[in-house]
PDB file of N, CA and C in Angstrom:
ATOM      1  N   UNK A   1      32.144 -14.926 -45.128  1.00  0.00           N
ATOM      2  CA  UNK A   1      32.606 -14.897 -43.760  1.00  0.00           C
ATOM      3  C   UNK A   1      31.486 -14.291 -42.901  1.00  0.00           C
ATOM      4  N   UNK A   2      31.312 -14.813 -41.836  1.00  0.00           N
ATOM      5  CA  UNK A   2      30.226 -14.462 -40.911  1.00  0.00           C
ATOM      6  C   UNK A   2      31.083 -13.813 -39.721  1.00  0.00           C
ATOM      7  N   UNK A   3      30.733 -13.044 -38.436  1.00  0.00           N
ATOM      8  CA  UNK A   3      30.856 -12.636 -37.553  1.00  0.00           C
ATOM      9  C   UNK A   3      30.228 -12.498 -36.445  1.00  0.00           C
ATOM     10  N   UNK A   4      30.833 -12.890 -34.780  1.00  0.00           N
ATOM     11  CA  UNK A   4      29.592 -13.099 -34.031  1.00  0.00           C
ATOM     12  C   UNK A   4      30.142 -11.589 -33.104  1.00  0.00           C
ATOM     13  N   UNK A   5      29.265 -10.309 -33.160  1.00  0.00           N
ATOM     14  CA  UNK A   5      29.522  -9.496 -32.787  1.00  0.00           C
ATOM     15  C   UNK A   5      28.781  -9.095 -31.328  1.00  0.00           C
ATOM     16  N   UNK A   6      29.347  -9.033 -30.096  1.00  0.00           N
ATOM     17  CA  UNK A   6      28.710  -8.984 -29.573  1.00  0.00           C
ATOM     18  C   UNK A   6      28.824  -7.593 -27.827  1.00  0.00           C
ATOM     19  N   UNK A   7      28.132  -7.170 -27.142  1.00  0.00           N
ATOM     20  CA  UNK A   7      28.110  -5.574 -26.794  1.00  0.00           C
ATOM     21  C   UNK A   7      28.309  -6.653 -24.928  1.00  0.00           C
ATOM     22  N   UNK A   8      28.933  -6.042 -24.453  1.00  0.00           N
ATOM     23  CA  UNK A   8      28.862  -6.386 -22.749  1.00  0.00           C
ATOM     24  C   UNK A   8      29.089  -5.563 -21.760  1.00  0.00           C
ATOM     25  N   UNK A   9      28.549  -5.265 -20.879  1.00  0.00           N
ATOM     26  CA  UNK A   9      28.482  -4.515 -19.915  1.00  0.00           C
ATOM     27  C   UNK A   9      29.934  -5.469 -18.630  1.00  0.00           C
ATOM     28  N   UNK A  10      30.982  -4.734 -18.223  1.00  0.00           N
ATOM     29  CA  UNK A  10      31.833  -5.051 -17.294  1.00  0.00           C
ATOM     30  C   UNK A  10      31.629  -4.719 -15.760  1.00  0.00           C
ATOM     31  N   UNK A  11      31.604  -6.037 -15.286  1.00  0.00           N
ATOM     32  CA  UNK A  11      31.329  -6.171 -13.914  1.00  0.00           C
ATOM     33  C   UNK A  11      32.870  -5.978 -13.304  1.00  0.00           C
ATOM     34  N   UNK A  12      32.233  -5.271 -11.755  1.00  0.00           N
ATOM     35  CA  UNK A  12      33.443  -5.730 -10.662  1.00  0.00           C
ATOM     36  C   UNK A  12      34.235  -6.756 -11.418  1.00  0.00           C
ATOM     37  N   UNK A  13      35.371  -6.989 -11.461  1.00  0.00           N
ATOM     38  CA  UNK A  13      36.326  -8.378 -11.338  1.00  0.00           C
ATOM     39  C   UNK A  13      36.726  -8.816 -12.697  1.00  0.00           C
ATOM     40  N   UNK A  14      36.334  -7.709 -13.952  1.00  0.00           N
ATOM     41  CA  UNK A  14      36.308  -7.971 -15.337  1.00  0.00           C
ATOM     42  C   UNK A  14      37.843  -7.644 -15.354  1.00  0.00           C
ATOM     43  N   UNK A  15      38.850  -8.344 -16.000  1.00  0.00           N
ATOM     44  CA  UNK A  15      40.430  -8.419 -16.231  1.00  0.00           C
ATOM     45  C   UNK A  15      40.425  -8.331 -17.788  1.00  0.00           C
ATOM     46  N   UNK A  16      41.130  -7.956 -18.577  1.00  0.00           N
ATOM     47  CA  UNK A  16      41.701  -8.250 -19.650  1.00  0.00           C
ATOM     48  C   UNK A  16      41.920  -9.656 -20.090  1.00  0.00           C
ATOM     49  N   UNK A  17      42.449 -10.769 -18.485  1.00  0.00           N
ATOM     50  CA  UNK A  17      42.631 -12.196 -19.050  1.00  0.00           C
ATOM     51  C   UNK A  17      40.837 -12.230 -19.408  1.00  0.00           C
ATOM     52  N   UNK A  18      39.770 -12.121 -18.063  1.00  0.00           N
ATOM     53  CA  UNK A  18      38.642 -12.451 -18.754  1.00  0.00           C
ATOM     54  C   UNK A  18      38.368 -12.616 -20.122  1.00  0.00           C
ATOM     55  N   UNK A  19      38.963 -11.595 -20.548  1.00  0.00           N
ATOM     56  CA  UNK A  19      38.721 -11.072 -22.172  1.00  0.00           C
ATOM     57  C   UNK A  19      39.105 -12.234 -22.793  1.00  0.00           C
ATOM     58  N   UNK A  20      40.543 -12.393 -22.668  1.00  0.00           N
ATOM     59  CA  UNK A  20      41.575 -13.030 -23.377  1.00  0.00           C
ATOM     60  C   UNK A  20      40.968 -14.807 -22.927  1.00  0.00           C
ATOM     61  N   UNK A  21      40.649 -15.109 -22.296  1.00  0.00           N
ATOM     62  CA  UNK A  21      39.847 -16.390 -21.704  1.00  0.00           C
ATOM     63  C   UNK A  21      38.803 -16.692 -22.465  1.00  0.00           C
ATOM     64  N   UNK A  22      37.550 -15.788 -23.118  1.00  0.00           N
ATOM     65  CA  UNK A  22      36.488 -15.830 -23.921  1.00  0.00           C
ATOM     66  C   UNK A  22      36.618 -15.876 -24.875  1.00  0.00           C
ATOM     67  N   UNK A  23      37.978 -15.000 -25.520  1.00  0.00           N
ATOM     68  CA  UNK A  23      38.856 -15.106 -26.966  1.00  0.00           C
ATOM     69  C   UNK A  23      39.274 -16.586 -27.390  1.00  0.00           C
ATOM     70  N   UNK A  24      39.912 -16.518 -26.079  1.00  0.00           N
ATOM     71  CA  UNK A  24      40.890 -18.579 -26.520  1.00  0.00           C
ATOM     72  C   UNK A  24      39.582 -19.465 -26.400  1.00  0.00           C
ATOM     73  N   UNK A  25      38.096 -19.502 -26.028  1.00  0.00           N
ATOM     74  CA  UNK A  25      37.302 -20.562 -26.025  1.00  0.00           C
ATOM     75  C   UNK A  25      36.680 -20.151 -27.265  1.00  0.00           C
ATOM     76  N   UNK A  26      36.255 -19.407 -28.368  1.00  0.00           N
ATOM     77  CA  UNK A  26      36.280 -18.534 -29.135  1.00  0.00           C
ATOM     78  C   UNK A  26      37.179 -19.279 -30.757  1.00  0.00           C
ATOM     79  N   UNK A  27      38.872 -19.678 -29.896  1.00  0.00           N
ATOM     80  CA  UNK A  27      39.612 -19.581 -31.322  1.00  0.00           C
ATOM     81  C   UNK A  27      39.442 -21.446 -31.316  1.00  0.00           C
ATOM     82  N   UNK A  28      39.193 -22.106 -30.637  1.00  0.00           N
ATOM     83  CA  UNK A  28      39.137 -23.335 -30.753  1.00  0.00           C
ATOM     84  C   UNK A  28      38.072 -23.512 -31.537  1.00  0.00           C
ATOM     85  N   UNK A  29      36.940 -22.865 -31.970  1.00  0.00           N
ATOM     86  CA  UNK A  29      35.803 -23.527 -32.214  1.00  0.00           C
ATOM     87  C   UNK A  29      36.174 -23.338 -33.555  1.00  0.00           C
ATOM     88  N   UNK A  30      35.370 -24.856 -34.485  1.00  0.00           N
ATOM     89  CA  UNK A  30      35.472 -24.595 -35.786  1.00  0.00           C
ATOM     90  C   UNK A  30      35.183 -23.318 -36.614  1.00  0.00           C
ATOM     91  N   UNK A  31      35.779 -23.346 -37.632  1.00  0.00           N
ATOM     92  CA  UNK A  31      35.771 -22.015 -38.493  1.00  0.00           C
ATOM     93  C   UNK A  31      36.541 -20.703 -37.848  1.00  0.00           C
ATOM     94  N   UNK A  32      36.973 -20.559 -36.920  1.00  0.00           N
ATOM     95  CA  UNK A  32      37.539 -19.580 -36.389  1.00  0.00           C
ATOM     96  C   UNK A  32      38.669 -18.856 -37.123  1.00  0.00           C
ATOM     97  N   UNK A  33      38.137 -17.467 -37.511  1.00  0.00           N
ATOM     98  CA  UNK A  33      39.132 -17.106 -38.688  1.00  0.00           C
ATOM     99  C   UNK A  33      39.988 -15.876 -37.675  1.00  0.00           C
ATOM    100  N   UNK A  34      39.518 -14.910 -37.318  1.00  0.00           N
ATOM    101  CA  UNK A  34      40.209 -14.014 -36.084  1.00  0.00           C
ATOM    102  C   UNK A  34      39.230 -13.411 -35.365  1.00  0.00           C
ATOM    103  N   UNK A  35      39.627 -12.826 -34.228  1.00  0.00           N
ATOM    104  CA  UNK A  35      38.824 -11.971 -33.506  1.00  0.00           C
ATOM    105  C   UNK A  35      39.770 -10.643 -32.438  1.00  0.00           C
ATOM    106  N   UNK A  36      38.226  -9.437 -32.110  1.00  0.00           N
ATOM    107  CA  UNK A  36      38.952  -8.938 -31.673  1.00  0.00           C
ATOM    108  C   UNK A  36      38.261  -8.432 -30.470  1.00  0.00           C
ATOM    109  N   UNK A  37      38.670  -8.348 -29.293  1.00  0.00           N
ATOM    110  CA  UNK A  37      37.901  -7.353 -28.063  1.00  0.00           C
ATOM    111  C   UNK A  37      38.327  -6.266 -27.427  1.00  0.00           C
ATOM    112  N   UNK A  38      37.539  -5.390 -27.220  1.00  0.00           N
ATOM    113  CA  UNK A  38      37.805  -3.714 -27.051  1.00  0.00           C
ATOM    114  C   UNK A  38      36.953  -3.455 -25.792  1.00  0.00           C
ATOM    115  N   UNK A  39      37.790  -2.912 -24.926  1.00  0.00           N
ATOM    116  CA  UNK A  39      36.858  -2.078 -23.801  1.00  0.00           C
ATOM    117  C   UNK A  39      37.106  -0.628 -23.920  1.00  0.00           C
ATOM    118  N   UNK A  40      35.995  -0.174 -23.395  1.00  0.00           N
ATOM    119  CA  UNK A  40      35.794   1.501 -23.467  1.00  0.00           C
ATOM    120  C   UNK A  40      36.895   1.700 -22.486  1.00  0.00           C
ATOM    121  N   UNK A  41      37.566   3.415 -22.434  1.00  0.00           N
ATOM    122  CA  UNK A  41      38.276   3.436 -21.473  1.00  0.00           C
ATOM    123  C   UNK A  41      37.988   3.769 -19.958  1.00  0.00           C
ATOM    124  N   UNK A  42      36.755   3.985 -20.246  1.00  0.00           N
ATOM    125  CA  UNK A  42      36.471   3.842 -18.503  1.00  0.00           C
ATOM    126  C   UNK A  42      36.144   2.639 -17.784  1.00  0.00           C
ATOM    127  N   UNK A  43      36.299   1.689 -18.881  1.00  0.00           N
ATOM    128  CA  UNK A  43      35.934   0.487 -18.336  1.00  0.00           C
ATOM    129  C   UNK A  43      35.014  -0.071 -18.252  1.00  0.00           C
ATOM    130  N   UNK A  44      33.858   0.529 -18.548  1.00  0.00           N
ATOM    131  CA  UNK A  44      32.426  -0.403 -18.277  1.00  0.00           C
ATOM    132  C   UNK A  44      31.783  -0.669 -19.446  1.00  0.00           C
ATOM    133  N   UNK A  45      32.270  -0.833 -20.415  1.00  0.00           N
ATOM    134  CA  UNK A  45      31.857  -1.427 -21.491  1.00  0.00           C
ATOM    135  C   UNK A  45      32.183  -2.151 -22.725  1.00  0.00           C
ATOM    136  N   UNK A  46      32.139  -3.700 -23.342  1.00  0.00           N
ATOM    137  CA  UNK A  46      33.184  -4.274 -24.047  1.00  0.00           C
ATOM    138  C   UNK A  46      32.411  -4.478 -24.987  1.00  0.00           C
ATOM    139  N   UNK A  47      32.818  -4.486 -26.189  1.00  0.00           N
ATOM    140  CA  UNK A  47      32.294  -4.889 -27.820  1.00  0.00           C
ATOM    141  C   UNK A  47      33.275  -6.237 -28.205  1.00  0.00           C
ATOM    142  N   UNK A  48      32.902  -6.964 -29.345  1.00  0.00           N
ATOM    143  CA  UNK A  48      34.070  -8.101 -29.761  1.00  0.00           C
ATOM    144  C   UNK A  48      33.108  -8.033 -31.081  1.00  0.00           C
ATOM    145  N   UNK A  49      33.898  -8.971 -31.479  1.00  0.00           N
ATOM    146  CA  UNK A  49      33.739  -9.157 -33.218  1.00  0.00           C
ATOM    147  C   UNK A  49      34.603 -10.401 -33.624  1.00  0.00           C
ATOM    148  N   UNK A  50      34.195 -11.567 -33.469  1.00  0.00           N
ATOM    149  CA  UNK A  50      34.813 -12.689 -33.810  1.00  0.00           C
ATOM    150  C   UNK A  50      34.642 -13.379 -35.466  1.00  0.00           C
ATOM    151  N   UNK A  51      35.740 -13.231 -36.110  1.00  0.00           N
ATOM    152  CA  UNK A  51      35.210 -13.830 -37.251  1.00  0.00           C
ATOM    153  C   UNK A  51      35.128 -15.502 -37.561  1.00  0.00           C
ATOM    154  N   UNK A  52      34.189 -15.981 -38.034  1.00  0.00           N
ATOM    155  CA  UNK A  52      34.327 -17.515 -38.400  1.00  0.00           C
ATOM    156  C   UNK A  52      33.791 -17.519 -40.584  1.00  0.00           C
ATOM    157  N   UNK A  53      34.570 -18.722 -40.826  1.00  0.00           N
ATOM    158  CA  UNK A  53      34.166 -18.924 -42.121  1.00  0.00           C
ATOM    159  C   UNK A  53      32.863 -19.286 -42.885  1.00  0.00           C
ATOM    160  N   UNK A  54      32.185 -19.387 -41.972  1.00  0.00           N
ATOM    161  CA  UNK A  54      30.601 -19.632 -42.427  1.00  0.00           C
ATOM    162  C   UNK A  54      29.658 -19.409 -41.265  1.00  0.00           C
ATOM    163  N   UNK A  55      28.348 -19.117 -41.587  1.00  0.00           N
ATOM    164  CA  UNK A  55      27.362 -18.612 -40.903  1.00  0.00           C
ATOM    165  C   UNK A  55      26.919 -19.735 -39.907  1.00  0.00           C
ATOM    166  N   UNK A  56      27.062 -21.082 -40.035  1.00  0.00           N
ATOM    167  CA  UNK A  56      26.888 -22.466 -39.293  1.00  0.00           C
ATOM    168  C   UNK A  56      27.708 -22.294 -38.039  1.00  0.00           C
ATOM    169  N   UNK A  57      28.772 -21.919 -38.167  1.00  0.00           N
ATOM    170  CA  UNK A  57      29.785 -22.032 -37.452  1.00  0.00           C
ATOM    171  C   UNK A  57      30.342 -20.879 -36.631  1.00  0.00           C
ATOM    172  N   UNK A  58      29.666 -19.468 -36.751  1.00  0.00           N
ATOM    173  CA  UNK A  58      29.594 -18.814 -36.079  1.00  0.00           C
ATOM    174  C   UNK A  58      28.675 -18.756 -35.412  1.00  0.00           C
ATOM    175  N   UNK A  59      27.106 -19.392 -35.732  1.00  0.00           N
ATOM    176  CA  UNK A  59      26.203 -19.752 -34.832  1.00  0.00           C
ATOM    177  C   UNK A  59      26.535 -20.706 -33.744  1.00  0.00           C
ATOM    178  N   UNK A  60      27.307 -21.767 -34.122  1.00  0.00           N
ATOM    179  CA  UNK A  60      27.664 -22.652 -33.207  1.00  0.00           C
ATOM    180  C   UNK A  60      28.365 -22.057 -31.929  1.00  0.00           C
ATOM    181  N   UNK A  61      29.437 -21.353 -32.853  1.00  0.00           N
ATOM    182  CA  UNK A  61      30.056 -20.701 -31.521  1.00  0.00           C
ATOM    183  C   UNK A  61      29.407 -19.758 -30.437  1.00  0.00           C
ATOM    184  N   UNK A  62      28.490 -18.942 -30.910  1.00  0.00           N
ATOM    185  CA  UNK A  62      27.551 -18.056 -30.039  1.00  0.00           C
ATOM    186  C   UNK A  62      26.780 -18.937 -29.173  1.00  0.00           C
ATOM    187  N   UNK A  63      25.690 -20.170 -29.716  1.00  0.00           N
ATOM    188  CA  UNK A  63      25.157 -20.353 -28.650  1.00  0.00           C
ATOM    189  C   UNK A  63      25.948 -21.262 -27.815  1.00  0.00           C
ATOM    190  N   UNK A  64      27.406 -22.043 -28.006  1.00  0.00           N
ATOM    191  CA  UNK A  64      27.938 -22.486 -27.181  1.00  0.00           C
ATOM    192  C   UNK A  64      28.683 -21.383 -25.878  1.00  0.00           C
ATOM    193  N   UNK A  65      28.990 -20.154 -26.712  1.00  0.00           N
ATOM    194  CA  UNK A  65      29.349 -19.149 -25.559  1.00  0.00           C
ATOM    195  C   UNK A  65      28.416 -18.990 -24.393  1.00  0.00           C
ATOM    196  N   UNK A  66      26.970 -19.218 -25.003  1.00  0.00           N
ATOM    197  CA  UNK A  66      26.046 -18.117 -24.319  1.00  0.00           C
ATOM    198  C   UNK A  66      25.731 -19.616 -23.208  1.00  0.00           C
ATOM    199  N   UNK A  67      25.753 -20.787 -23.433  1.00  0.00           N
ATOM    200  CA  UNK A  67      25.360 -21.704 -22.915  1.00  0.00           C
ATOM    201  C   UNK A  67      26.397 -21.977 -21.987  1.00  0.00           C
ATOM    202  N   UNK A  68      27.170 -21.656 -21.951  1.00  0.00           N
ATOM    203  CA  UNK A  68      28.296 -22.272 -20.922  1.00  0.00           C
ATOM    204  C   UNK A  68      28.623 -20.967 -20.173  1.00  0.00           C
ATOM    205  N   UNK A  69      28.301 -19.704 -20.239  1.00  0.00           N
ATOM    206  CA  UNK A  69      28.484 -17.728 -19.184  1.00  0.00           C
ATOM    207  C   UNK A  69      28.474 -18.892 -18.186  1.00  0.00           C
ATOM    208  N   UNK A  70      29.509 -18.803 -17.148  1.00  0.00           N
ATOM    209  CA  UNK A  70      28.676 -18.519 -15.870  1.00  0.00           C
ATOM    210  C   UNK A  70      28.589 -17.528 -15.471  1.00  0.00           C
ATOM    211  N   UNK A  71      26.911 -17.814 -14.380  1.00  0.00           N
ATOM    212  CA  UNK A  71      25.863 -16.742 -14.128  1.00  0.00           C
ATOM    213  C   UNK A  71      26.956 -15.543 -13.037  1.00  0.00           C
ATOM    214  N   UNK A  72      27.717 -15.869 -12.554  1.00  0.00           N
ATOM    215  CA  UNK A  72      28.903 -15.082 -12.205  1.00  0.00           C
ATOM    216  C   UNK A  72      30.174 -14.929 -12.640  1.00  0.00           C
ATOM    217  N   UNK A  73      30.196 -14.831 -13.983  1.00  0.00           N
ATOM    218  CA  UNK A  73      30.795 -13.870 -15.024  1.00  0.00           C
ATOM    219  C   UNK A  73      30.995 -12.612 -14.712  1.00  0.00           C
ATOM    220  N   UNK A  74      31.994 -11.981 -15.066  1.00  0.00           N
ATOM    221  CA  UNK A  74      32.829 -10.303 -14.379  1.00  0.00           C
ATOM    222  C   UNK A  74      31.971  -9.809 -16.188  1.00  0.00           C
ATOM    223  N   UNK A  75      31.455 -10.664 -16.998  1.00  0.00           N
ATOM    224  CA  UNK A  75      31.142 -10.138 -17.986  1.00  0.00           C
ATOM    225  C   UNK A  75      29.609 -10.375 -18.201  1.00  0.00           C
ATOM    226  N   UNK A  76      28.649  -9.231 -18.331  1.00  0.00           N
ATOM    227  CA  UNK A  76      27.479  -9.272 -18.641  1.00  0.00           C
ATOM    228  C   UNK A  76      27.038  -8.829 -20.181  1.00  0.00           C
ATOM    229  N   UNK A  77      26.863 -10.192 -20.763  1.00  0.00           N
ATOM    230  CA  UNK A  77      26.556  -9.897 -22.422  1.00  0.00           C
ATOM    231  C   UNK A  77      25.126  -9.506 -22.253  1.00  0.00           C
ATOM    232  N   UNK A  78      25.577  -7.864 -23.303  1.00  0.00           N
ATOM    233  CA  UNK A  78      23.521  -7.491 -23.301  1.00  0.00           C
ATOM    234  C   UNK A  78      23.151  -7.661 -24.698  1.00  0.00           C
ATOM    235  N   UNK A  79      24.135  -8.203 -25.788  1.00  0.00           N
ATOM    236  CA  UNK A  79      23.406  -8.514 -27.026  1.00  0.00           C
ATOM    237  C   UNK A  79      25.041  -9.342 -27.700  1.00  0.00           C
ATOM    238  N   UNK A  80      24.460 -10.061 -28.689  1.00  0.00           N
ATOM    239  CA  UNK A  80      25.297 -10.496 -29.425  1.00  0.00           C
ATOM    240  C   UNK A  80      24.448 -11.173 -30.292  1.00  0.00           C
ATOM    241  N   UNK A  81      25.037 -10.897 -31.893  1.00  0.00           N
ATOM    242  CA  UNK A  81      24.505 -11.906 -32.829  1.00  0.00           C
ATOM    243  C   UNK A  81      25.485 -12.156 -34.270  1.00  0.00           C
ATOM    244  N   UNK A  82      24.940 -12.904 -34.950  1.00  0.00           N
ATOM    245  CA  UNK A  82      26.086 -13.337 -35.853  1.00  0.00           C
ATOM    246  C   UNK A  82      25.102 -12.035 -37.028  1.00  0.00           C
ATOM    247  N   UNK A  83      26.182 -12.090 -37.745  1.00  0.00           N
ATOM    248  CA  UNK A  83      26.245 -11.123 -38.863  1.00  0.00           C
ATOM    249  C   UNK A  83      27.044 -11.495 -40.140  1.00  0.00           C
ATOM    250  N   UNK A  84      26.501 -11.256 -41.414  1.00  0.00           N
ATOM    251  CA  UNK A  84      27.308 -11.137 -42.587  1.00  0.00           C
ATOM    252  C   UNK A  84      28.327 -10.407 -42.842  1.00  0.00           C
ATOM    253  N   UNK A  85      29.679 -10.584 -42.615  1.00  0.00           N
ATOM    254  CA  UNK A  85      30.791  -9.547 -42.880  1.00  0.00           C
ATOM    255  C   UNK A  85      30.597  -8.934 -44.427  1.00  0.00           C
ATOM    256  N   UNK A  86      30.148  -7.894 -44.879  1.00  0.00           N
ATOM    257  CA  UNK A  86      30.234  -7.173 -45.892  1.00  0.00           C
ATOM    258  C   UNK A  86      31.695  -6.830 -46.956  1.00  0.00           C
ATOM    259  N   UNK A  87      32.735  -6.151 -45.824  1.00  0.00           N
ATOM    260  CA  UNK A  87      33.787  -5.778 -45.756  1.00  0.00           C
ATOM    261  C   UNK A  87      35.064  -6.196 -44.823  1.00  0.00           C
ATOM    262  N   UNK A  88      36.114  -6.663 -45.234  1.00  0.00           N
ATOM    263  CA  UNK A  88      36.995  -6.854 -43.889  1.00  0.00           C
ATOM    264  C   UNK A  88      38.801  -6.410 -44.782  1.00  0.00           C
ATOM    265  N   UNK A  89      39.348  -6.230 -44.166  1.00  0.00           N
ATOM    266  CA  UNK A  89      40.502  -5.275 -44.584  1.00  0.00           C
ATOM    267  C   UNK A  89      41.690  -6.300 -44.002  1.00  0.00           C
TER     268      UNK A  89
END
């Protein structure tokens, strides 16, 4: 299992649906096994961790995320990359 984990800085106008909007484009894509997104509680900062079943397919999904942001997004991704899940519970 692979994972596309990724760190964002929250703009003005960032909602929870935002969240929940990036999640559902996210669960459509092949391999999509679960995911999850967390904001700090002051608000200005979001982590996620999406899992997919193979490393192909969590790549796919990242650069289709990163290719379709628009440039006025309430969400500013400052890193994201896919990763080998080691452990998952």
């Amino acid at each position: 299992m692979y994972a596309v984990v990724g760190i964002s800085r929250l703009k003005p106008g960032a909602t929870t649906e935002v969240a929940k909007g990036i999640l559902g484009g996210m669960r459509e894509a092949p391999g999509f096994v679960s995911g999850t997104v967390a904001w700090s509680t002051d608000g200005e900062r979001g982590r996620s961790m999406i899992l997919f079943a193979s490393e192909d397919e969590a790549q796919a999904a990242l650069e289709r995320t990163l290719a379709n942001m628009p440039a006025d997004s309430p969400i500013e991704i400052e890193s994201a990359e896919v990763c080998e899940v080691v452990a998952h519970a």
